[in-house]
Protein backbone atom coordinates (compact mmCIF):
# COMPACT_ATOMS: atom_id res chain seq x y z
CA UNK A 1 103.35 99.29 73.53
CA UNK A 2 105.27 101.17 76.40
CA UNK A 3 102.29 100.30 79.07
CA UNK A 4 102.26 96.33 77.32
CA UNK A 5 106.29 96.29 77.75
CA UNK A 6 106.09 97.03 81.58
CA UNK A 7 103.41 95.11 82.47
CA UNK A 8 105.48 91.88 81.09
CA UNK A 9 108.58 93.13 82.90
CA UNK A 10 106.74 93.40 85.77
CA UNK A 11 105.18 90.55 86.39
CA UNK A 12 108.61 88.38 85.37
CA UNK A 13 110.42 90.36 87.64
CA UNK A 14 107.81 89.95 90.67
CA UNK A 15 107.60 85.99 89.76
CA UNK A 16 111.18 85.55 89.39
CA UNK A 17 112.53 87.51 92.56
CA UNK A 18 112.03 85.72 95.70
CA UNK A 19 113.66 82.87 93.66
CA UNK A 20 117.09 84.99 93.00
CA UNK A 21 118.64 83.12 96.03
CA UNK A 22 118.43 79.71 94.82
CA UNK A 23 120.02 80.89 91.08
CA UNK A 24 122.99 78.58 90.93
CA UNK A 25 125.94 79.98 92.75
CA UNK A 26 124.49 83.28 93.46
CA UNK A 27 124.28 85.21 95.58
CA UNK A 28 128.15 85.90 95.28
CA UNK A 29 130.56 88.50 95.24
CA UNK A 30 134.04 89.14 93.61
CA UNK A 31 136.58 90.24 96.50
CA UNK A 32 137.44 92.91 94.65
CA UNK A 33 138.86 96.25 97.01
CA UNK A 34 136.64 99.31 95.74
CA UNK A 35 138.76 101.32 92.71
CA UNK A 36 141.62 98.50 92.99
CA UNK A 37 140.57 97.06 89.08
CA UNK A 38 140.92 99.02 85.79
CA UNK A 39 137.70 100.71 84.12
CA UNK A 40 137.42 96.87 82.22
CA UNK A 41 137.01 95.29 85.46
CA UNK A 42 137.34 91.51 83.48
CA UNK A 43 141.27 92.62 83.01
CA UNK A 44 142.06 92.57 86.78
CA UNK A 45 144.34 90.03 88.68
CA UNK A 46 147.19 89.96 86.67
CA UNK A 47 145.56 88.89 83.20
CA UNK A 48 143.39 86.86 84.20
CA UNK A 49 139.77 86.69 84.39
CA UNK A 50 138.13 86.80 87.65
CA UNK A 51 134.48 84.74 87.83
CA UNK A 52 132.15 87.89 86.72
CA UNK A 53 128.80 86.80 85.35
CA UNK A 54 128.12 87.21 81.45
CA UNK A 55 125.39 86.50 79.19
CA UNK A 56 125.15 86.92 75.28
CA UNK A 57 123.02 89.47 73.56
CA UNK A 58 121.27 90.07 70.45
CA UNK A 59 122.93 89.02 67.40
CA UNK A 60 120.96 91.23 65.34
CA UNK A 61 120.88 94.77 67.67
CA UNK A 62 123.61 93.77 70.03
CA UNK A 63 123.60 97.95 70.84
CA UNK A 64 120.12 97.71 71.66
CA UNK A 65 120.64 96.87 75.09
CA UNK A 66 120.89 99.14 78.82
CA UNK A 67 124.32 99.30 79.98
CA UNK A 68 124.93 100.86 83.81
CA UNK A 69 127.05 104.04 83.67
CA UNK A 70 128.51 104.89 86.35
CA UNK A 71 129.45 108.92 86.48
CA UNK A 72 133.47 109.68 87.11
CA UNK A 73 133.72 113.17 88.78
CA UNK A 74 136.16 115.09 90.96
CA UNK A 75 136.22 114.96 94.91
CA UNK A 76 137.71 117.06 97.50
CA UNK A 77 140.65 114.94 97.20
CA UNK A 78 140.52 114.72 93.25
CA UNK A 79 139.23 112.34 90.86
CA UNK A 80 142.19 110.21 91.75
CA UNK A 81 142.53 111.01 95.48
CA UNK A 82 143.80 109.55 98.57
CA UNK A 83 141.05 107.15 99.13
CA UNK A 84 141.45 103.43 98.38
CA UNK A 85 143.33 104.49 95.20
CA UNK A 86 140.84 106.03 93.45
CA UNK A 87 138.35 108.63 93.82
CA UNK A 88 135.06 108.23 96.02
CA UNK A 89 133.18 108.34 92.46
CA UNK A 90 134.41 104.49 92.87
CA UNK A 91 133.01 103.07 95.58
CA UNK A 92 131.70 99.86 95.87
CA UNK A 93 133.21 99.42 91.97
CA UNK A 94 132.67 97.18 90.16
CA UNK A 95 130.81 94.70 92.40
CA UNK A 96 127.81 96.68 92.81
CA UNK A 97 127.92 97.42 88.38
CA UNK A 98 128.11 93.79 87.57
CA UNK A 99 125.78 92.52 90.36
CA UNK A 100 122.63 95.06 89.74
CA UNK A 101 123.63 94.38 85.58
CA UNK A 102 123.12 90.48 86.58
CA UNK A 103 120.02 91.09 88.82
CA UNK A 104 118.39 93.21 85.78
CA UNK A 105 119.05 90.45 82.86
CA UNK A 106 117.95 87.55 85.05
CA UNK A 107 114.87 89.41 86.75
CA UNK A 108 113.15 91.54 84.29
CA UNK A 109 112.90 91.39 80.24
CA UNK A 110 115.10 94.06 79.79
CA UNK A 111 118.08 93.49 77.60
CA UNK A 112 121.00 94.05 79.50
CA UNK A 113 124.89 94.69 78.45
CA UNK A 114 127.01 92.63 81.06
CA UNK A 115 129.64 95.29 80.63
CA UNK A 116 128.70 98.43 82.36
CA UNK A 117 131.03 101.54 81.65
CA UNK A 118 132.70 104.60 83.42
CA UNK A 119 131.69 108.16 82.17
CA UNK A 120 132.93 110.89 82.85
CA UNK A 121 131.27 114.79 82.65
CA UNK A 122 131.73 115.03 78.88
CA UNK A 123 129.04 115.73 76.54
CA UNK A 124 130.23 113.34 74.19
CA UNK A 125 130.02 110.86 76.32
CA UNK A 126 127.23 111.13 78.51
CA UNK A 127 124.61 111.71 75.29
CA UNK A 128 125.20 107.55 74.88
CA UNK A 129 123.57 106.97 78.17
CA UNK A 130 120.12 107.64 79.14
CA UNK A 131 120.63 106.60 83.06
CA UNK A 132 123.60 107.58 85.19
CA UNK A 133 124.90 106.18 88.70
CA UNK A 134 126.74 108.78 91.01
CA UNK A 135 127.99 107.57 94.18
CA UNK A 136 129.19 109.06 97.66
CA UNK A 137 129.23 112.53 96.04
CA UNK A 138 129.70 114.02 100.30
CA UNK A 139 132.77 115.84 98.91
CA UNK A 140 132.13 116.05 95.43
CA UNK A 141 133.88 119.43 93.69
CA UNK A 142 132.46 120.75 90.10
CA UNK A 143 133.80 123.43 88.22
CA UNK A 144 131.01 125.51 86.14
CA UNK A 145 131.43 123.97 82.84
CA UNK A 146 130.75 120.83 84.08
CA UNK A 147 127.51 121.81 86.53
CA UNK A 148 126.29 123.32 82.95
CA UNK A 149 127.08 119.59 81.24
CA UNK A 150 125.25 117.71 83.59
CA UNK A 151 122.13 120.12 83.76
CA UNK A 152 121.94 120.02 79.97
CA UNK A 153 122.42 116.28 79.92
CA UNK A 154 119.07 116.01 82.63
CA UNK A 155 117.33 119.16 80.58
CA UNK A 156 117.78 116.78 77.22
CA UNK A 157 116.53 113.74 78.43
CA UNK A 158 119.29 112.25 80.88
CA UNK A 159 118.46 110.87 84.54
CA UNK A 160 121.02 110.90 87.32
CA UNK A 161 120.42 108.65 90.26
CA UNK A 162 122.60 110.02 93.22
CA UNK A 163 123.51 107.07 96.05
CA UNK A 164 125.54 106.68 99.21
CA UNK A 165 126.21 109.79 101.59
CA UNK A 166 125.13 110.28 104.75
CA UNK A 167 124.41 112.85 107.71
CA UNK A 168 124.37 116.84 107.43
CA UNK A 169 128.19 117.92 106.35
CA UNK A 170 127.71 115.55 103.28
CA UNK A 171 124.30 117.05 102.23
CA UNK A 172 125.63 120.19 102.34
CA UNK A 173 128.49 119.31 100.07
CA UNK A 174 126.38 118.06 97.36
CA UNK A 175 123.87 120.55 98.04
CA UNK A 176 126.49 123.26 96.79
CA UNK A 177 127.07 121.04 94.12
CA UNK A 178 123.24 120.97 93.28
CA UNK A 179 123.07 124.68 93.35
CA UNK A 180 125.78 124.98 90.82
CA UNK A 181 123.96 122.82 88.58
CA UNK A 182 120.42 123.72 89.12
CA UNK A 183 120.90 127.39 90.21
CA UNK A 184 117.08 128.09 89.72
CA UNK A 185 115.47 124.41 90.48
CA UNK A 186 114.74 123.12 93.82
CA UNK A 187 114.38 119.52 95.22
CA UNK A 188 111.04 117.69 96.61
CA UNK A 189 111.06 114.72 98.79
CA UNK A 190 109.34 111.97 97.59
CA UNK A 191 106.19 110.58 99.58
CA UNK A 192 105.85 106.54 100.05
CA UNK A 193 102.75 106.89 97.70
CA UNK A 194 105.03 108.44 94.46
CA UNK A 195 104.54 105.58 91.85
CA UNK A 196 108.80 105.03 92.36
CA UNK A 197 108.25 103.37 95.60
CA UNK A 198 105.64 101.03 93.73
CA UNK A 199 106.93 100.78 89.98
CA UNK A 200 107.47 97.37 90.10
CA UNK A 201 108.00 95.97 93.58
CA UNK A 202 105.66 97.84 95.68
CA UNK A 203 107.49 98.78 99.32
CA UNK A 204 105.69 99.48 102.23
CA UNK A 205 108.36 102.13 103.13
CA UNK A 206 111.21 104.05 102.37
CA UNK A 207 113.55 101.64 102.76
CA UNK A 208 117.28 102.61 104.87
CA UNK A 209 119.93 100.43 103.57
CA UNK A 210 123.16 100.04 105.51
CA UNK A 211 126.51 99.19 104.21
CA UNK A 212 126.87 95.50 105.49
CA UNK A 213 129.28 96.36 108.26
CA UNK A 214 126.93 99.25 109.98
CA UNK A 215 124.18 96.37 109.48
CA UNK A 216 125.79 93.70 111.36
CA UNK A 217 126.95 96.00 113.66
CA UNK A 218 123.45 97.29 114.27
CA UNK A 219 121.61 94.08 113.83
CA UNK A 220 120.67 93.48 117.41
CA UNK A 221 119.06 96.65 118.21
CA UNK A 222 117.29 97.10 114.48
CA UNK A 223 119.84 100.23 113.79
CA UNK A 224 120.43 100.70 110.07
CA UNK A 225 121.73 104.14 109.70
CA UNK A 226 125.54 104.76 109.39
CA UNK A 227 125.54 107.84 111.35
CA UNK A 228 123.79 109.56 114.57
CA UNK A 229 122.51 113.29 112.10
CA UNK A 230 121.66 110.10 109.44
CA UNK A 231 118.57 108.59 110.78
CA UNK A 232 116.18 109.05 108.45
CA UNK A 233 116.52 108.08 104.90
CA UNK A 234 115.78 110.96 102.26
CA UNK A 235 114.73 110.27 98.34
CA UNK A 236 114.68 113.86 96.61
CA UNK A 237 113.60 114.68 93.01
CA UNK A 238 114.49 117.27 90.88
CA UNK A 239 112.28 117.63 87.87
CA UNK A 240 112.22 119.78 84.76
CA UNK A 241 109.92 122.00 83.46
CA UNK A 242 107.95 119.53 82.24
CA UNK A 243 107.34 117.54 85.46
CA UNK A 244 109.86 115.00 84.66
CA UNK A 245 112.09 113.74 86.97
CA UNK A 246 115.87 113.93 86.13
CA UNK A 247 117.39 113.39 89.27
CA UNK A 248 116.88 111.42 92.46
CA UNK A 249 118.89 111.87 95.03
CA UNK A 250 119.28 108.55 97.66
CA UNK A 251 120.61 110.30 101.06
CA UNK A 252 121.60 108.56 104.55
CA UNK A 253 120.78 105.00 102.58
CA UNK A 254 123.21 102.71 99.77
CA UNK A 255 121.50 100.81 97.29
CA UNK A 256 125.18 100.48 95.84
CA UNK A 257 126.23 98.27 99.03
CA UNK A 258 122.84 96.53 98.65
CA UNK A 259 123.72 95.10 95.31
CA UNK A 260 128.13 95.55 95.66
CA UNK A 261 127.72 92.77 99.29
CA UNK A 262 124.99 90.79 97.95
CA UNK A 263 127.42 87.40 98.87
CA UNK A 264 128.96 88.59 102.01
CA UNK A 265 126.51 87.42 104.22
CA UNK A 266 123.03 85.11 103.53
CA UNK A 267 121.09 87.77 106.51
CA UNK A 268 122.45 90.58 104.48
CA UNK A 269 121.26 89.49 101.36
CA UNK A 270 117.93 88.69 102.68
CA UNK A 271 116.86 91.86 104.88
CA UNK A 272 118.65 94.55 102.21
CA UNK A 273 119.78 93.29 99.09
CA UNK A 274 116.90 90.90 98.35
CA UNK A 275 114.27 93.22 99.96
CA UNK A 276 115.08 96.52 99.88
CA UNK A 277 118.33 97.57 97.04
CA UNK A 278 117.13 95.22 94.07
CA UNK A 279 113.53 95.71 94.03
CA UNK A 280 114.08 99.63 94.57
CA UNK A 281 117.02 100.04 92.36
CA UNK A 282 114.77 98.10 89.45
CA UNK A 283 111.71 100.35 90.39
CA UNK A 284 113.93 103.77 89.73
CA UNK A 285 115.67 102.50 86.50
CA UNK A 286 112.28 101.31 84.82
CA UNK A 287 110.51 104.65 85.89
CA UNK A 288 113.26 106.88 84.68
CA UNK A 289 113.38 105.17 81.55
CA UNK A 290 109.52 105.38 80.94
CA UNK A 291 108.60 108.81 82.13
């Protein structure tokens, strides 16, 4: 039934894609600033409800759906730091939620919740998600307790998909951070032949994605990384004792900006968000939630 369920998905999501531009006022974003909206993103501007996309679900198992969790954790500069009012576990919030939760309900056959949520490292909370989205973690700070939560969240079942941080002084931030939760695990970097590079949209490389403004400003010479030690875009896995993969770690590339810019610009959409941040973002999700 498993095998049966992704062969459908896949071949509506490969028919259905290269039609996503022409989807009746999409591509779009919201002009929201990054951590400027409360965790119910449809309560921002002063009561009143900004044009987010929506879609009912079932009637009959209306919990039986994925909802996108993004993790909440503690920076450098705290969880609610100096940095655009919120901590860096916000970037590209919620743009980037809403637009992948739109992509995956109008692309695939999965039934998707059009309200994503914010969790933070708390048992209790975490257990209710199966998939969760960490983002810019370059200065990330975790005390013990909750290195231990997050390993025994991955060593039950739980996948982490780490995004957006580039060049050498981040990955050694969140490599600390790794070692605290994984003390006696190690990472391996993913080949272009590992079945997540092929899930569903096969890619003939490991794609870099830029945020839009180090694309544009790169476009004429073909540069797409952000930084001069972040040239070459690194997937890493750490898997359990079983051989399944619990984490993937996305470094010097930002699937979040892929899906958060998606209606900034019609070249941006086209060369990373259409090509490269949706097809790889679905090909991660559907292989962490099958293996």
């Amino acid at each position: 039934m498993k095998r049966f369920f992704l062969l459908l998905t896949m071949l509506m999501a490969l028919a259905l894609l290269p039609a996503a531009e022409q989807s009746g006022g999409r591509p779009r974003n919201f002009g929201i600033q990054d951590g400027s909206v409360p965790e119910d993103p449809r309560e921002a501007g002063r009561g009143q409800f900004l044009d987010f996309p929506t879609w009912p679900v079932s009637r009959e198992l209306p919990n039986d759906v994925f909802t996108f969790a993004r993790l909440r954790y503690n920076s450098a500069s705290g969880r609610y730091g100096r940095w655009r009012g919120s901590g860096k576990w916000a970037t590209d919030y919620p743009d980037a939620d809403l637009n992948f939760s739109y992509r995956l309900q109008q692309l695939t056959s999965l039934q998707v919740n059009p309200n994503g949520a914010i969790v933070d490292i708390d048992a209790a909370q975490m257990k209710h998600y199966p998939f969760l989205y960490m983002i810019e973690p370059g200065n990330i700070s975790l005390t013990d307790e909750e290195a231990r939560l997050l390993r025994e969240y991955m060593l039950n079942g739980g996948f982490v998909l780490v995004d957006d941080f580039w060049g050498e002084e981040e990955w050694e931030v969140f490599h600390v951070a790794l070692r605290q939760i994984f003390p006696d695990r190690s990472f391996v970097e993913l080949p272009l032949e590992h079945e997540i590079f092929h899930m569903v949209f096969p890619l003939k490389f490991k794609p870099q994605i830029p945020s839009v403004g180090h694309a544009m400003a790169g476009r004429s010479q073909g540069i797409t990384f952000e930084r001069w030690d972040a040239q070459t875009p690194h997937y890493r896995a750490v898997y359990d004792d079983k051989k399944r993969m619990v984490m993937l770690i996305c470094h010097n590339t930002d699937l979040g900006d892929g899906w958060e810019e998606e209606g900034t610009d019609p070249w941006y959409f086209r060369e990373f968000s259409e090509k490269y941040a949706y097809p790889l973002g679905i090909n991660i999700l559907f292989y962490a939630l099958t293996h």
